[in-house]
Protein backbone atom coordinates (compact mmCIF):
# COMPACT_ATOMS: atom_id res chain seq x y z
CA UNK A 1 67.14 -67.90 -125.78
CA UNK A 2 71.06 -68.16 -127.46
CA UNK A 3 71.32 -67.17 -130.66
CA UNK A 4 72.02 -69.90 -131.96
CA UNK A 5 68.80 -71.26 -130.84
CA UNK A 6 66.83 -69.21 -133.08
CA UNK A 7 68.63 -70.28 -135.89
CA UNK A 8 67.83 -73.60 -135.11
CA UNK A 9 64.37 -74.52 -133.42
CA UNK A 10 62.76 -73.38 -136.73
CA UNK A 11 62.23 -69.27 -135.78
CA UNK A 12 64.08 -69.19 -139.41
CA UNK A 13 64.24 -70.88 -142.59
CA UNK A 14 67.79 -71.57 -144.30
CA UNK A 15 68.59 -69.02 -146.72
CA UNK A 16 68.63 -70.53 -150.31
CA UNK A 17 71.96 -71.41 -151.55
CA UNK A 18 74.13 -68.66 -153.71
CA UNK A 19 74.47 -70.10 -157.15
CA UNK A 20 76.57 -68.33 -159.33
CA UNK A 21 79.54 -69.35 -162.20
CA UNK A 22 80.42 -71.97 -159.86
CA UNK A 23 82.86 -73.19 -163.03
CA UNK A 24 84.61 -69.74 -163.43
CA UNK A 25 85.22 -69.38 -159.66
CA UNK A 26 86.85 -72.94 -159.66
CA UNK A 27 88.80 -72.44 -162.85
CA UNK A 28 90.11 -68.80 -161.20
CA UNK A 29 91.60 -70.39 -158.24
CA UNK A 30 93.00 -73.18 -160.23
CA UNK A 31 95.18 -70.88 -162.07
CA UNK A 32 95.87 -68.75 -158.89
CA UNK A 33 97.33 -71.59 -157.22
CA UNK A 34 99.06 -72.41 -160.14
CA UNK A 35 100.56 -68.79 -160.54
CA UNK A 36 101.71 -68.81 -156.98
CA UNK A 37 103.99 -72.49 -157.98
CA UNK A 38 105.27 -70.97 -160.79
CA UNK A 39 106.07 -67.75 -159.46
CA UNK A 40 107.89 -69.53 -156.54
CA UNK A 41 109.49 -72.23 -159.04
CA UNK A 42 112.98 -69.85 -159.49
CA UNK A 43 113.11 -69.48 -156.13
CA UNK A 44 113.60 -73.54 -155.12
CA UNK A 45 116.93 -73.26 -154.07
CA UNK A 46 116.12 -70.44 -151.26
CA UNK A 47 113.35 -72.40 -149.87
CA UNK A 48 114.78 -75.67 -149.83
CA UNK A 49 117.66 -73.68 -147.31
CA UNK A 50 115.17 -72.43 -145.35
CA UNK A 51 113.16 -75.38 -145.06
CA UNK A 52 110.07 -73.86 -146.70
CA UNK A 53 109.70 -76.32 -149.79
CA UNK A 54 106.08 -77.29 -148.50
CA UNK A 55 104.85 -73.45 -149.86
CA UNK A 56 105.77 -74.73 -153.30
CA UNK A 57 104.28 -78.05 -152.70
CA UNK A 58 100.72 -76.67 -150.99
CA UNK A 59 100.72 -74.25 -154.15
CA UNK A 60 101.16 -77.39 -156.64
CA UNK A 61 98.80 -79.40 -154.82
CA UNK A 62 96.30 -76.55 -155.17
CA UNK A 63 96.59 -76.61 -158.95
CA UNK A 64 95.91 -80.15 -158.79
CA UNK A 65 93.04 -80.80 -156.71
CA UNK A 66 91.88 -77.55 -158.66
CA UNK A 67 92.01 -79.43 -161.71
CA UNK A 68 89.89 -82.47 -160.20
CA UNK A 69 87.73 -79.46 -159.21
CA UNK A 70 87.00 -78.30 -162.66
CA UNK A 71 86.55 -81.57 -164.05
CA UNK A 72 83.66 -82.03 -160.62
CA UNK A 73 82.02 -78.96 -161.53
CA UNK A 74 81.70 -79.26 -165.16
CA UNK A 75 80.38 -82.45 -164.79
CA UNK A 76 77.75 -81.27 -162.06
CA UNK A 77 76.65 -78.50 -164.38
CA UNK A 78 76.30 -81.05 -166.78
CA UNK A 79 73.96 -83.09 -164.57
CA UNK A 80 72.09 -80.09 -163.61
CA UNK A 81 71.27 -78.99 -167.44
CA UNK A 82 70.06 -82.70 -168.32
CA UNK A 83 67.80 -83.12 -165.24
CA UNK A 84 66.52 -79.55 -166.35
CA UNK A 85 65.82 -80.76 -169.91
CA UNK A 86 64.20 -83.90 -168.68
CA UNK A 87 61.76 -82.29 -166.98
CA UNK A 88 60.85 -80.02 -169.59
CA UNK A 89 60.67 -82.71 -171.63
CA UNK A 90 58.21 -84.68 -169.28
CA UNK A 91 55.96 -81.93 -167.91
């Protein structure tokens, strides 16, 4: 028997899932990604001669999608506290 065969004809159940401050951990690699554009920002001219704009761009891109990520997130915790109230409220 492989090992991943005891994972998955049932000889284990699935750990439950880590929840933590899923909304800090978002918001801290929204600003990291947005630290590493600004950081590289002076530096444009170098890596547009080296062909290396795509660093800034991946790092600005980061910030972005981070930002859709916080809004996600807040919105899920959100979600999470009302369906938590409205079972309090009905049991």
């Amino acid at each position: 028997m492989s090992l991943m065969d005891r994972w998955t004809n049932g000889e284990r159940e699935a750990p439950e899932p880590l929840e933590g401050n899923v909304v800090a951990t978002v918001v801290t690699g929204t600003l990291l990604w947005l630290a590493l554009f600004l950081v590289q920002l002076p530096f444009y001219g170098w890596f547009a001669d080296h062909d290396h704009t795509w660093w800034l761009w991946t790092c600005a891109a980061g910030a972005a999608l981070g930002c859709v990520g916080i809004w996600y997130v807040r919105a899920r915790e959100k979600a999470i506290r009302q369906a938590a109230s409205q079972e309090t409220q009905d049991g």
